[in-house]
N, C-alpha and C. Protein backbone atom coordinates (compact mmCIF):
# COMPACT_ATOMS: atom_id res chain seq x y z
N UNK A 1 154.93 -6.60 -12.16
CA UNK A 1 155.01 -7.70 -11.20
C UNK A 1 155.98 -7.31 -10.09
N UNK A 2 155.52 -7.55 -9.08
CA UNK A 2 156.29 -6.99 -7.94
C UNK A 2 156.29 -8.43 -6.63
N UNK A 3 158.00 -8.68 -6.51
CA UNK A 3 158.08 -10.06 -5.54
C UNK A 3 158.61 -9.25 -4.09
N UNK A 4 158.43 -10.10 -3.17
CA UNK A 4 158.81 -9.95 -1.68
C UNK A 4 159.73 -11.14 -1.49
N UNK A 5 160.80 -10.70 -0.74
CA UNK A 5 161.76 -11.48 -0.35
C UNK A 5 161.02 -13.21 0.28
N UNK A 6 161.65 -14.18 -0.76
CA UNK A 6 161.39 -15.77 0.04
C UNK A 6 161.70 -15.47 0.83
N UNK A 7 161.14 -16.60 1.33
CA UNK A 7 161.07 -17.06 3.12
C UNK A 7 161.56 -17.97 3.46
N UNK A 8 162.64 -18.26 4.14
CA UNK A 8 163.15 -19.16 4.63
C UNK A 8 161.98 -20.17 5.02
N UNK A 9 162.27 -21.87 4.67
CA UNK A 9 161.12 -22.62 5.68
C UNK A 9 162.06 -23.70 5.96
N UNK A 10 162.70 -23.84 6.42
CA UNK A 10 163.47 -24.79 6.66
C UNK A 10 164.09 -26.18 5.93
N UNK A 11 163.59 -27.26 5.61
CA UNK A 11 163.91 -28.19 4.71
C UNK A 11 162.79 -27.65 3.79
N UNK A 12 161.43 -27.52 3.74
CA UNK A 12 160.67 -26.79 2.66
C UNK A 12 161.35 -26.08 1.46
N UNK A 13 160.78 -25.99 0.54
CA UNK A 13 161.51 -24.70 -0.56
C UNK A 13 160.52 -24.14 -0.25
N UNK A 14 161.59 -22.77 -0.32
CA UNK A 14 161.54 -21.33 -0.11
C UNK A 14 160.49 -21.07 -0.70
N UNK A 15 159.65 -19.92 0.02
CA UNK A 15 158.43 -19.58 -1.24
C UNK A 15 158.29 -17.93 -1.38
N UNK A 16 158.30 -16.98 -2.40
CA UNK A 16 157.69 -15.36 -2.60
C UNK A 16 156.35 -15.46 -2.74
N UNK A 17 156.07 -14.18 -2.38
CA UNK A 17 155.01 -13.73 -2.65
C UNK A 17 155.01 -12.82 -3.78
N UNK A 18 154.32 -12.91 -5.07
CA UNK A 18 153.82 -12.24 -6.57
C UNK A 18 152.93 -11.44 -6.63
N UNK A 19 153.33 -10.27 -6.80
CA UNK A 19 151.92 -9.24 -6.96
C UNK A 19 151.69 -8.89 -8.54
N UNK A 20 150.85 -9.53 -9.32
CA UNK A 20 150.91 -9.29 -10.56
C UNK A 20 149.80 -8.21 -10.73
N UNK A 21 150.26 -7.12 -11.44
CA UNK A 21 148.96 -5.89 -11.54
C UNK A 21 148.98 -4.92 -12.71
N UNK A 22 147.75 -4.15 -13.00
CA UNK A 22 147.70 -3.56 -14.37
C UNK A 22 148.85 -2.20 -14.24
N UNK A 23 149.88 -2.35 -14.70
CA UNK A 23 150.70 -1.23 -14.60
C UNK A 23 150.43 0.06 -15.23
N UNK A 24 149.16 0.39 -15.59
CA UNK A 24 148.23 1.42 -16.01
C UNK A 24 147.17 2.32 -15.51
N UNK A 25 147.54 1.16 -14.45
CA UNK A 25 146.45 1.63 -13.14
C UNK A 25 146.71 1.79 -11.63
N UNK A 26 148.34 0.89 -11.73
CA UNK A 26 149.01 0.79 -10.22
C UNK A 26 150.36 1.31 -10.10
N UNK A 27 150.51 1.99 -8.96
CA UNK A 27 151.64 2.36 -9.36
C UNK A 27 152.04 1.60 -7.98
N UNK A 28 153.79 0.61 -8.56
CA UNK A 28 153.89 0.19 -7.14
C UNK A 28 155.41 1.13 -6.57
N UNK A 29 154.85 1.25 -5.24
CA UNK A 29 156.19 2.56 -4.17
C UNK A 29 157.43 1.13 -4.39
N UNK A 30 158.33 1.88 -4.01
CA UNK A 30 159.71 1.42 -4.26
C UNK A 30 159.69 0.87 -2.66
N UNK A 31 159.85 -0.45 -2.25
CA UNK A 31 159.96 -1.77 -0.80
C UNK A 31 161.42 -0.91 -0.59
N UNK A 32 162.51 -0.82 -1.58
CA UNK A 32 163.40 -0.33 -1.00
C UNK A 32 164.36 0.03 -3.18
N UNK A 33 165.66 0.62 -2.66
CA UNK A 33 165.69 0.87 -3.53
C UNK A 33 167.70 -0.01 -4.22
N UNK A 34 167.56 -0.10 -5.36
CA UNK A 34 167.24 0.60 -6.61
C UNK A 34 165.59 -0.54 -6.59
N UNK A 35 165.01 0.46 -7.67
CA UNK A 35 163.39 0.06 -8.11
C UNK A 35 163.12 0.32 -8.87
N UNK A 36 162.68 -0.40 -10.06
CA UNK A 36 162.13 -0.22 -11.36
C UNK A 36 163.17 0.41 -11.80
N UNK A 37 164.68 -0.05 -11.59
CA UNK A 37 165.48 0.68 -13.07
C UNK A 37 165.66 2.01 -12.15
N UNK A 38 165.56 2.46 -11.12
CA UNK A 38 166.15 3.83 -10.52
C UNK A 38 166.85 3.46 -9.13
N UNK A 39 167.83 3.89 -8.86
CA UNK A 39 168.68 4.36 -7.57
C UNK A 39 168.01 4.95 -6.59
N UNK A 40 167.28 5.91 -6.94
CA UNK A 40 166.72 6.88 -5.63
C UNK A 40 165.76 7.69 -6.56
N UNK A 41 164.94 8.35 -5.57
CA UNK A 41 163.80 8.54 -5.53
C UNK A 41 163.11 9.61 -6.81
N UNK A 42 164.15 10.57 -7.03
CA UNK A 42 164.59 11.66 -7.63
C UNK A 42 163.97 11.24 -9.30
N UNK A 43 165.03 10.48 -9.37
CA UNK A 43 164.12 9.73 -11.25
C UNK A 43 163.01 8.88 -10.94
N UNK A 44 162.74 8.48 -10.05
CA UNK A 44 161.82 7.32 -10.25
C UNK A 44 160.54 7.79 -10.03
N UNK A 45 160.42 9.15 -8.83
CA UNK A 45 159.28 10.38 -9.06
C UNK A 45 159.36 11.54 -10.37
N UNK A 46 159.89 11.47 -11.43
CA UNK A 46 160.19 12.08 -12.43
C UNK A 46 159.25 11.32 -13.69
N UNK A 47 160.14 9.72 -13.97
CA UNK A 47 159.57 8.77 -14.69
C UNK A 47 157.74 8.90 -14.31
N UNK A 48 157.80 8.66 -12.54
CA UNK A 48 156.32 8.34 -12.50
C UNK A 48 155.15 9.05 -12.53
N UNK A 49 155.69 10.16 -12.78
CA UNK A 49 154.86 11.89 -12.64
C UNK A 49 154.45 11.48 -14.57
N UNK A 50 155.73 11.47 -15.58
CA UNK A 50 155.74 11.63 -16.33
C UNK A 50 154.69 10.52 -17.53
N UNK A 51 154.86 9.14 -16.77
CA UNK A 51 154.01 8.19 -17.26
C UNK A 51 152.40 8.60 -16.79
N UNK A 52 151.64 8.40 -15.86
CA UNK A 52 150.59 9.08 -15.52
C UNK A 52 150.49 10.29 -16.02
N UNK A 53 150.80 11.27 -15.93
CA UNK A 53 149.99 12.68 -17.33
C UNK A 53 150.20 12.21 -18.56
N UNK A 54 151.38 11.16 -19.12
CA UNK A 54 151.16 10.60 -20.80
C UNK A 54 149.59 10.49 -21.02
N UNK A 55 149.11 9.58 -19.77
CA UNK A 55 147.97 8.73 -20.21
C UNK A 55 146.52 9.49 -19.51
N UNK A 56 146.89 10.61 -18.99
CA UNK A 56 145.56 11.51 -18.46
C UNK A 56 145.27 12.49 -19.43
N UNK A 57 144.23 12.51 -19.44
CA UNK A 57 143.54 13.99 -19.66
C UNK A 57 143.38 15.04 -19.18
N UNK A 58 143.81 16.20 -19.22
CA UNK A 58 143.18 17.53 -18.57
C UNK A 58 144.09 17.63 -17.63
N UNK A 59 145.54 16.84 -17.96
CA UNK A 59 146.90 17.29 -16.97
C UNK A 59 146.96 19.02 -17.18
N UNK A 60 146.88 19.35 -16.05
CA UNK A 60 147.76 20.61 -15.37
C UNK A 60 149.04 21.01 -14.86
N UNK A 61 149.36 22.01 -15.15
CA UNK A 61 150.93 22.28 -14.23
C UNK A 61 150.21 22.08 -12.58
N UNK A 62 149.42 22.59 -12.11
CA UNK A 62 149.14 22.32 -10.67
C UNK A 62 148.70 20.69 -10.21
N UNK A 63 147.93 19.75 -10.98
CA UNK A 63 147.83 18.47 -11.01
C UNK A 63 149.02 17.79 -10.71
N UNK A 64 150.16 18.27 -11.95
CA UNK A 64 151.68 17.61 -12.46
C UNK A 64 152.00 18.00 -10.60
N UNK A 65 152.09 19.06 -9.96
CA UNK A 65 152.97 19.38 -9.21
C UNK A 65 152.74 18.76 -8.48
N UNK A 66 151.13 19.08 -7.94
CA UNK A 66 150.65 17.95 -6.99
C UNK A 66 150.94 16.62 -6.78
N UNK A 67 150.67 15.46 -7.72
CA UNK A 67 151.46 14.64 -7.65
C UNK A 67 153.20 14.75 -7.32
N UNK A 68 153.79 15.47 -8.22
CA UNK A 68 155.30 15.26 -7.48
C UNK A 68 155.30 15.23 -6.36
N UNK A 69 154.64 16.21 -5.64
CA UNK A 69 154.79 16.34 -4.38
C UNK A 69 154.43 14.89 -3.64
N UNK A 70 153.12 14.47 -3.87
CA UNK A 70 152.56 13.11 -3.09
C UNK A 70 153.66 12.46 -3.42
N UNK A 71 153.87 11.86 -4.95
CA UNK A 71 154.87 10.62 -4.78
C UNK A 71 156.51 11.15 -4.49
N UNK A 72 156.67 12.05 -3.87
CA UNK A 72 158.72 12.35 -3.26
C UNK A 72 157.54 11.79 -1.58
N UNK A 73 156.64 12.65 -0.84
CA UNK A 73 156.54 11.83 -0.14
C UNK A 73 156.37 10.97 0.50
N UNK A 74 156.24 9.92 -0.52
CA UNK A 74 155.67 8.66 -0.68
C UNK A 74 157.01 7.81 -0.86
N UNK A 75 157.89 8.15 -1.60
CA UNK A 75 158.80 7.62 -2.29
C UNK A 75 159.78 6.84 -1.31
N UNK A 76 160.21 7.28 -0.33
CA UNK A 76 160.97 6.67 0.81
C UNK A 76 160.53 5.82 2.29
N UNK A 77 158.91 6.21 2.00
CA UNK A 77 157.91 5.44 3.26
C UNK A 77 158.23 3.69 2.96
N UNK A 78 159.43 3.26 3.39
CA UNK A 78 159.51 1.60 3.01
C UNK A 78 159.61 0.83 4.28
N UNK A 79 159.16 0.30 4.61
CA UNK A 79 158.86 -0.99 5.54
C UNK A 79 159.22 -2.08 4.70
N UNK A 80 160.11 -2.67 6.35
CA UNK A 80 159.56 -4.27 6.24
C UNK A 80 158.82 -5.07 6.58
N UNK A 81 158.63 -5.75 5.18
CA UNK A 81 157.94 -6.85 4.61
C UNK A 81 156.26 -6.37 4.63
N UNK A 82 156.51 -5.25 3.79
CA UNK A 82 154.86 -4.43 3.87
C UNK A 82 155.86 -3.92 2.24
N UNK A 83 154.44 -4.13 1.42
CA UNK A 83 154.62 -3.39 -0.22
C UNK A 83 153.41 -2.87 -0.58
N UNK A 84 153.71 -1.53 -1.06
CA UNK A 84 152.47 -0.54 -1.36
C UNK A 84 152.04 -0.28 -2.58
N UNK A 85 151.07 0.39 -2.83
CA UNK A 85 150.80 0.04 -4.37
C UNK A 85 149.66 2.01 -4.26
N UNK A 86 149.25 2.46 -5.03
CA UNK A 86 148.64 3.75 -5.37
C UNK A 86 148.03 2.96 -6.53
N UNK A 87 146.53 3.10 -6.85
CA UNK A 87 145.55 3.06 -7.57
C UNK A 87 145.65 4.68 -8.41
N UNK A 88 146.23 4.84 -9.51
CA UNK A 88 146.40 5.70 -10.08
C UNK A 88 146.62 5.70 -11.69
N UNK A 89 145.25 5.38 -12.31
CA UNK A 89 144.83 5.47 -13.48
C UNK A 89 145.23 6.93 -14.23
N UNK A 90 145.16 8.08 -13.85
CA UNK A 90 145.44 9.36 -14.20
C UNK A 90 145.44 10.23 -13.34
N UNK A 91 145.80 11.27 -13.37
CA UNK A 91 146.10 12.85 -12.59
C UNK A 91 145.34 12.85 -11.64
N UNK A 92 143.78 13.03 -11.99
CA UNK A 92 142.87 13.51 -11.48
C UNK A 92 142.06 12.07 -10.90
N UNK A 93 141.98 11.05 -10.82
CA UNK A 93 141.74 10.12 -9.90
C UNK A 93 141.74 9.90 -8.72
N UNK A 94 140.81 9.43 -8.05
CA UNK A 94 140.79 8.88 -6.65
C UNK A 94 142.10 8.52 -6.40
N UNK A 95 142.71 8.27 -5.71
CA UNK A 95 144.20 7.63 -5.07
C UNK A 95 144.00 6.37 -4.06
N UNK A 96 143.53 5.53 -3.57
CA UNK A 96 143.27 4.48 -2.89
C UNK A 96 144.87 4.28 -2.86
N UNK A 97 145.56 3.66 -1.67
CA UNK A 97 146.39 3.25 -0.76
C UNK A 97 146.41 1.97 -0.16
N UNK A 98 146.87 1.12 -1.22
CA UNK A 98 146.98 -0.45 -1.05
C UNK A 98 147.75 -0.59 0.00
N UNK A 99 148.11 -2.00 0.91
CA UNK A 99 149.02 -2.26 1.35
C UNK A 99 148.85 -3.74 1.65
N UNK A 100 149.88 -4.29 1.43
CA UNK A 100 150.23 -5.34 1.33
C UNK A 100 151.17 -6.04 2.63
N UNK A 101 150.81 -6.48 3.84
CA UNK A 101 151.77 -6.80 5.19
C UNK A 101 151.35 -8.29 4.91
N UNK A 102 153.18 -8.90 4.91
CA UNK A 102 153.16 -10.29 5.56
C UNK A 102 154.17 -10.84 6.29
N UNK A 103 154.17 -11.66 7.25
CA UNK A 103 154.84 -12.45 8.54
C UNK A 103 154.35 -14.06 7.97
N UNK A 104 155.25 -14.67 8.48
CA UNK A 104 155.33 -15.87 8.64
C UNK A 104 154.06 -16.67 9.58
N UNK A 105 153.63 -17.55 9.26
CA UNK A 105 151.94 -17.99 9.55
C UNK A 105 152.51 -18.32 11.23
N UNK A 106 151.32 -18.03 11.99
CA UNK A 106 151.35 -18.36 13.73
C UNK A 106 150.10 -18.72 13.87
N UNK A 107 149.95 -19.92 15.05
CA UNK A 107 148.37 -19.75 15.49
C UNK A 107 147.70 -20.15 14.75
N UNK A 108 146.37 -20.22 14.86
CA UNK A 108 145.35 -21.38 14.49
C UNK A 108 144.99 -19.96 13.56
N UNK A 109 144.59 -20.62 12.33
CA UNK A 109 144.28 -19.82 11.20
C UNK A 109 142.97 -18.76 11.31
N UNK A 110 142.26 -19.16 11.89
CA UNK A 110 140.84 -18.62 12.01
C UNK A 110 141.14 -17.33 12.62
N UNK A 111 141.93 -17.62 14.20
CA UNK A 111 141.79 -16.41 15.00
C UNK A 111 143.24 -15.31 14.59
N UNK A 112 144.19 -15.34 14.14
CA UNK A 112 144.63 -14.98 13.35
C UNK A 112 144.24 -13.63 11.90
N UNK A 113 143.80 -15.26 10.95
CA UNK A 113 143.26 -14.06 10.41
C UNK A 113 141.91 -12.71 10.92
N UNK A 114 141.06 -13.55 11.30
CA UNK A 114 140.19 -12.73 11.96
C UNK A 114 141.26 -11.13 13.04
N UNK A 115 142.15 -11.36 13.56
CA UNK A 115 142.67 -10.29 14.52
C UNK A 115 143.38 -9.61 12.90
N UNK A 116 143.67 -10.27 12.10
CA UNK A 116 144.75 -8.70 11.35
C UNK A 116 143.60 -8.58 10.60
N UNK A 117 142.36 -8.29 10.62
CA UNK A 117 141.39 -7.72 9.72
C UNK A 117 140.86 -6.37 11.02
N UNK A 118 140.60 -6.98 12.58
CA UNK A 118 140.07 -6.18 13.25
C UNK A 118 141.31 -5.11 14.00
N UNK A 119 142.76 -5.46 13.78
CA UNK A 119 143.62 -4.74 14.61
C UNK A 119 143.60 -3.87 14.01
N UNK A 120 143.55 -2.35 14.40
CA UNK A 120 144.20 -1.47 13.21
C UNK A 120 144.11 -0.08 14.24
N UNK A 121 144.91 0.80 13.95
CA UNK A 121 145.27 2.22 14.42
C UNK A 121 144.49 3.17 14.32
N UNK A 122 143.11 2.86 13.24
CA UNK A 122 142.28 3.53 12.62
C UNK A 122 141.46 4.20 14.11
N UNK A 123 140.89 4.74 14.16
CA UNK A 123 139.67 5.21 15.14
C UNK A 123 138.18 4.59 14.79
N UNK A 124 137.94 3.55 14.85
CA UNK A 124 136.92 2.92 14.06
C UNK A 124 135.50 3.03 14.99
N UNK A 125 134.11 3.29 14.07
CA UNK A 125 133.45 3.94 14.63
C UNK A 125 132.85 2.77 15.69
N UNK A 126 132.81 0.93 14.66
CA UNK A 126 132.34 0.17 15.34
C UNK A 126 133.06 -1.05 14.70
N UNK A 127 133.17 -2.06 15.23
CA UNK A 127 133.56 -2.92 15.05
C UNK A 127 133.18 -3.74 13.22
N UNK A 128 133.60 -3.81 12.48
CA UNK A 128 132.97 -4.18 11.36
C UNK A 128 132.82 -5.90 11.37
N UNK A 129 131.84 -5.90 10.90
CA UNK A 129 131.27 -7.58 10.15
C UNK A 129 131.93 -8.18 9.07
N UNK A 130 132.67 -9.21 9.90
CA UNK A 130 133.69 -10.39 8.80
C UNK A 130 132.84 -11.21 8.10
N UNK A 131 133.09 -11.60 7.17
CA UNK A 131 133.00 -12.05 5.54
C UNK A 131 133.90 -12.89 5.31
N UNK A 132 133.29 -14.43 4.73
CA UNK A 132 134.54 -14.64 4.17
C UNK A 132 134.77 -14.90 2.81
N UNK A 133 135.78 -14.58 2.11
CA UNK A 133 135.83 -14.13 0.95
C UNK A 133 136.77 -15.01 0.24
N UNK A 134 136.88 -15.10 -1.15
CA UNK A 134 137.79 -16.24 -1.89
C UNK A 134 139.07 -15.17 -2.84
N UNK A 135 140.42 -15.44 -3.13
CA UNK A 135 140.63 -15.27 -4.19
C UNK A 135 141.27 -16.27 -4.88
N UNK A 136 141.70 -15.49 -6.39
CA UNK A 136 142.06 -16.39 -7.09
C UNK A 136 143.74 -17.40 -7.18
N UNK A 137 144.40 -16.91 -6.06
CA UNK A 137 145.62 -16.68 -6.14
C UNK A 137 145.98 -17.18 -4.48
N UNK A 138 145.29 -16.69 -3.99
CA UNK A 138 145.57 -17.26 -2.23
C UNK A 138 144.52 -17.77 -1.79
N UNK A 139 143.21 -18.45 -2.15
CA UNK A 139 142.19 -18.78 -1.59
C UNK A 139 141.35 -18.48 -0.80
N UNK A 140 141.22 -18.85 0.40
CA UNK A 140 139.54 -18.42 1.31
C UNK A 140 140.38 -17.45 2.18
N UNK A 141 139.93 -16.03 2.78
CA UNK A 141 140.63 -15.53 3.47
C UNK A 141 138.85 -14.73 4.44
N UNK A 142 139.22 -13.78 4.62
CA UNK A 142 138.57 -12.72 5.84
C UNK A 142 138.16 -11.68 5.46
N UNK A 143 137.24 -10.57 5.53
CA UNK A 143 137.11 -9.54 5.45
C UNK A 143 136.33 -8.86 6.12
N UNK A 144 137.02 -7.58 6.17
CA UNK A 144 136.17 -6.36 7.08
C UNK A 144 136.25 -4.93 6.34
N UNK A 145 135.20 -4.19 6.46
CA UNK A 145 135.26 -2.86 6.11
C UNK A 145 134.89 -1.78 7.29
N UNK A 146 136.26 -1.28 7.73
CA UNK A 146 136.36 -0.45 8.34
C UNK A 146 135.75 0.70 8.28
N UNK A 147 135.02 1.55 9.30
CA UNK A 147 134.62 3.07 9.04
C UNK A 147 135.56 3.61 10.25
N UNK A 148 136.22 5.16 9.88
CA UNK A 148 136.73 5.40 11.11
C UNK A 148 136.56 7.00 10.61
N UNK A 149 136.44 7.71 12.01
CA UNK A 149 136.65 9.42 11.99
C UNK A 149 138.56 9.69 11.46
N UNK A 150 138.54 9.99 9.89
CA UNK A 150 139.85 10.84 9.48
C UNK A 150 140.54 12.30 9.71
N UNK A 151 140.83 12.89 10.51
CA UNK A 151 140.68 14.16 10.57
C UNK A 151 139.30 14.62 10.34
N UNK A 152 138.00 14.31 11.17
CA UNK A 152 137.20 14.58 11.00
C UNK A 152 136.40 13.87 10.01
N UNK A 153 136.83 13.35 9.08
CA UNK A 153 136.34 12.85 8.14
C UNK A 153 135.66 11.03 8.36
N UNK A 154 134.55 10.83 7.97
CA UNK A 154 133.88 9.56 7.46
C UNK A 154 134.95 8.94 6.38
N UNK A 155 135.46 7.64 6.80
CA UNK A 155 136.61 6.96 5.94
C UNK A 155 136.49 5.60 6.09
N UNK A 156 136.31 4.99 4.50
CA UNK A 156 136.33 3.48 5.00
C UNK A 156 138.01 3.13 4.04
N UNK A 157 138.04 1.70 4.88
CA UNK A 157 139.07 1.39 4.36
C UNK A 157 138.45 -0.49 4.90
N UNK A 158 138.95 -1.34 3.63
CA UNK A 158 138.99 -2.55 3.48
C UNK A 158 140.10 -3.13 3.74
N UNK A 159 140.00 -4.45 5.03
CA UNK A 159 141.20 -5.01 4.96
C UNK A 159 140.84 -6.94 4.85
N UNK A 160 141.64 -7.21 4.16
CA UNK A 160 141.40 -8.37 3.79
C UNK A 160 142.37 -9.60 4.41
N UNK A 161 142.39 -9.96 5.13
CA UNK A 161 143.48 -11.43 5.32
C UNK A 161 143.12 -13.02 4.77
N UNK A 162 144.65 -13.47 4.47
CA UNK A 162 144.95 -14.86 3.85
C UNK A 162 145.65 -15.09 4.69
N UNK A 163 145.61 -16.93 4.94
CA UNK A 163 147.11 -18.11 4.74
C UNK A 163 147.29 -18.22 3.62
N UNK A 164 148.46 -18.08 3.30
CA UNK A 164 148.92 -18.96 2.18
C UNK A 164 150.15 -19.13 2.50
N UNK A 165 150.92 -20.40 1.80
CA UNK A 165 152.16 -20.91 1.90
C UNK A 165 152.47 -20.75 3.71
N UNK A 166 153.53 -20.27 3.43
CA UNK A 166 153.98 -20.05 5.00
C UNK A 166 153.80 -18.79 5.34
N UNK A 167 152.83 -17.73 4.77
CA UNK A 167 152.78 -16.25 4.85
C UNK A 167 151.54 -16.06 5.49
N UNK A 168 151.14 -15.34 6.65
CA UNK A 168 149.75 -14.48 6.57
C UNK A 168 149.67 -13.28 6.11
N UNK A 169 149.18 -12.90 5.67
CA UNK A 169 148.42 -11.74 4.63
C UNK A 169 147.99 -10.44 5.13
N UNK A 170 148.64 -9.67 4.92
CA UNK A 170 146.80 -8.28 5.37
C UNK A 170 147.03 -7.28 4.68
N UNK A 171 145.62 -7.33 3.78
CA UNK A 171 145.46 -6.45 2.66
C UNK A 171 145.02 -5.35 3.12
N UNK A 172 145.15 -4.25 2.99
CA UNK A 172 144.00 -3.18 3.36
C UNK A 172 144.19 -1.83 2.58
N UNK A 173 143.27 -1.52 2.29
CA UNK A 173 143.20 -0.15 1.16
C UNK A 173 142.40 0.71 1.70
N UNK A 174 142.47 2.28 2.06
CA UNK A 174 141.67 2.79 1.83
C UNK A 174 140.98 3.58 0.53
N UNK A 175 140.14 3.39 0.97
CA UNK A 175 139.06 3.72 -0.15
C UNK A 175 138.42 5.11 0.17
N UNK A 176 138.38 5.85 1.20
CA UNK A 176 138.21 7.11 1.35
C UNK A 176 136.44 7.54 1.71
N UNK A 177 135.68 8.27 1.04
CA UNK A 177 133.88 8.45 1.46
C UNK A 177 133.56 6.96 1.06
N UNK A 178 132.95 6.39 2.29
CA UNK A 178 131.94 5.02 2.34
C UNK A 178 131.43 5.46 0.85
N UNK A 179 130.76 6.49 0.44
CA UNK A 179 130.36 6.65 -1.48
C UNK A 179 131.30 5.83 -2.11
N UNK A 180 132.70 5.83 -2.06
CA UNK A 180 133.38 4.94 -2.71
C UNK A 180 133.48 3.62 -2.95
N UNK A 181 132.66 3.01 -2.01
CA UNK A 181 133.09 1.71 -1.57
C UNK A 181 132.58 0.97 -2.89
N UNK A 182 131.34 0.76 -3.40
CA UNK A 182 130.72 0.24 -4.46
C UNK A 182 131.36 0.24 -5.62
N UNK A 183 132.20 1.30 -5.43
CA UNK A 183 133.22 1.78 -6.85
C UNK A 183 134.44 0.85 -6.78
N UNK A 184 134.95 1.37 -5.88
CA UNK A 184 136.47 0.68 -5.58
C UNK A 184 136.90 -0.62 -5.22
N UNK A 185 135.65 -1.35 -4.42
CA UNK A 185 135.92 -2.46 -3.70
C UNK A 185 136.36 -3.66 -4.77
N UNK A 186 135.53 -3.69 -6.53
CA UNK A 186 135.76 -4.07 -7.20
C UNK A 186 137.55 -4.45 -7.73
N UNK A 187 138.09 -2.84 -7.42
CA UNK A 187 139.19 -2.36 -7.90
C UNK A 187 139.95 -3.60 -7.45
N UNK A 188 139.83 -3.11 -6.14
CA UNK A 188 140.67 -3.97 -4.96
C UNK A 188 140.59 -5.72 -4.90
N UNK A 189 139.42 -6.04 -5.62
CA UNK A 189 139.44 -7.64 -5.41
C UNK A 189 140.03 -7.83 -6.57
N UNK A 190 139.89 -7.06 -7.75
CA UNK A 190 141.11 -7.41 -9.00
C UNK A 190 142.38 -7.38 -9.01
N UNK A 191 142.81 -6.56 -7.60
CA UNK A 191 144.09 -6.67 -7.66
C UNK A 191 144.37 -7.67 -6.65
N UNK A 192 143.86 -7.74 -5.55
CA UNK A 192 143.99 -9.20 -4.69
C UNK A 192 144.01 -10.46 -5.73
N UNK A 193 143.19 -10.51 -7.10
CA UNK A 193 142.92 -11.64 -7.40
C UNK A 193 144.82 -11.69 -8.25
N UNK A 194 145.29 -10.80 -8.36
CA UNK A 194 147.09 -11.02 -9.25
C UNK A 194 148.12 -11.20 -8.12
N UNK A 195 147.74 -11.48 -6.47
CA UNK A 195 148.39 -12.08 -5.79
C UNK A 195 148.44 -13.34 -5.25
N UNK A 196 149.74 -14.15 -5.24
CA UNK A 196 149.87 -15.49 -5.17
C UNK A 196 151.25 -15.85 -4.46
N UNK A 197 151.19 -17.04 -3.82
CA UNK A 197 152.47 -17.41 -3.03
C UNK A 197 153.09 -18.31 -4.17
N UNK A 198 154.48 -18.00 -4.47
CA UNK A 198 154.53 -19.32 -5.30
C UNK A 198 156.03 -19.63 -4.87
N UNK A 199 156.86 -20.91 -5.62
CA UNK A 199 158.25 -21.48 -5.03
C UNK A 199 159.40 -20.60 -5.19
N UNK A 200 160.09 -20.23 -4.61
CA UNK A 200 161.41 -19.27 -4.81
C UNK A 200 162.06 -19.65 -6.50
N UNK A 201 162.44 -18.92 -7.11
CA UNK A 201 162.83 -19.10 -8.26
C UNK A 201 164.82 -19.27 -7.75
């Protein structure tokens, strides 16, 4: 379970945002640190190298390394009020690249969410077709599936926006060859469905 700093709302109580997820399958990056029981980056890419090959098959010394390498440089990429998450069931797995951005709600909900589904840095080939979509945890939100040229590469990536509480939302994962999408998109609405706004504790 992974929280984001309440939000001030003025006479309102305060509200976080809860990312509840299969810790077998997600690994969440450190928002800032100490995290999960580590200081810095050093043990906490050690621990997380070490839990993932427990539970893979057909770990390698070149697999093992590989990863170290991704998560040290992964390990210090922290923004605010953006929390990341790696889809990482075992060694040799796809890697999908959650992300989680929220701001305080502005503006009429519709056009809003609709702009943080279509804004993005990506090189996108065409404009994608919004959807609107439910979850279990933040309700009716937005969706688009991005295609964009990656270094050459055909790449989709899903981004999803909510209101909830006093937060807007924007989910977006890539998912990597459009082949993936049928696979993963599933992934991704199971883990949208373990996020929720709830009252500051």
């Amino acid at each position: 379970m992974t929280e984001a700093p309440p939000a001030p709302t003025g006479d309102a109580a305060p509200r976080e945002i809860l990312v509840g997820y299969d810790a077998t399958r997600w690994i969440s990056l450190p928002p800032s640190w100490p995290h999960a029981g580590h200081d810095g980056a050093r043990t906490w890419v050690a621990a997380t190298v070490r839990d993932v090959c427990t539970r893979s098959l057909g770990t390698t010394r070149a697999s093992k390394r590989w990863l170290t390498r991704a998560l040290e440089h992964l390990a210090d990429w922290q923004d605010e009020d953006e929390l990341k998450y790696l889809h990482l069931p075992s060694v040799t797995s796809e890697i999908p690249l959650l992300r989680v951005q929220y701001g305080y709600s502005r503006d009429g909900r519709e056009n809003v969410l609709r702009r943080l589904v279509l804004d993005t840095d990506l090189d996108v080939l065409e404009p994608p077709a919004l959807q609107d979509v439910t979850a279990a945890g933040l309700g009716a939100g937005v969706r688009g599936i991005l295609h964009a040229d990656v270094a050459g590469e055909l790449s989709a990536t899903v981004v999803t926006a909510f209101r909830s509480g006093p937060f807007d939302l924007r989910i977006a994962c890539e998912l990597g060859s459009p082949e993936n999408v049928p696979v993963l998109l599933p992934v991704v609405d199971e883990f949208i469905d373990g996020i929720s706004v709830v009252l500051a504790e």
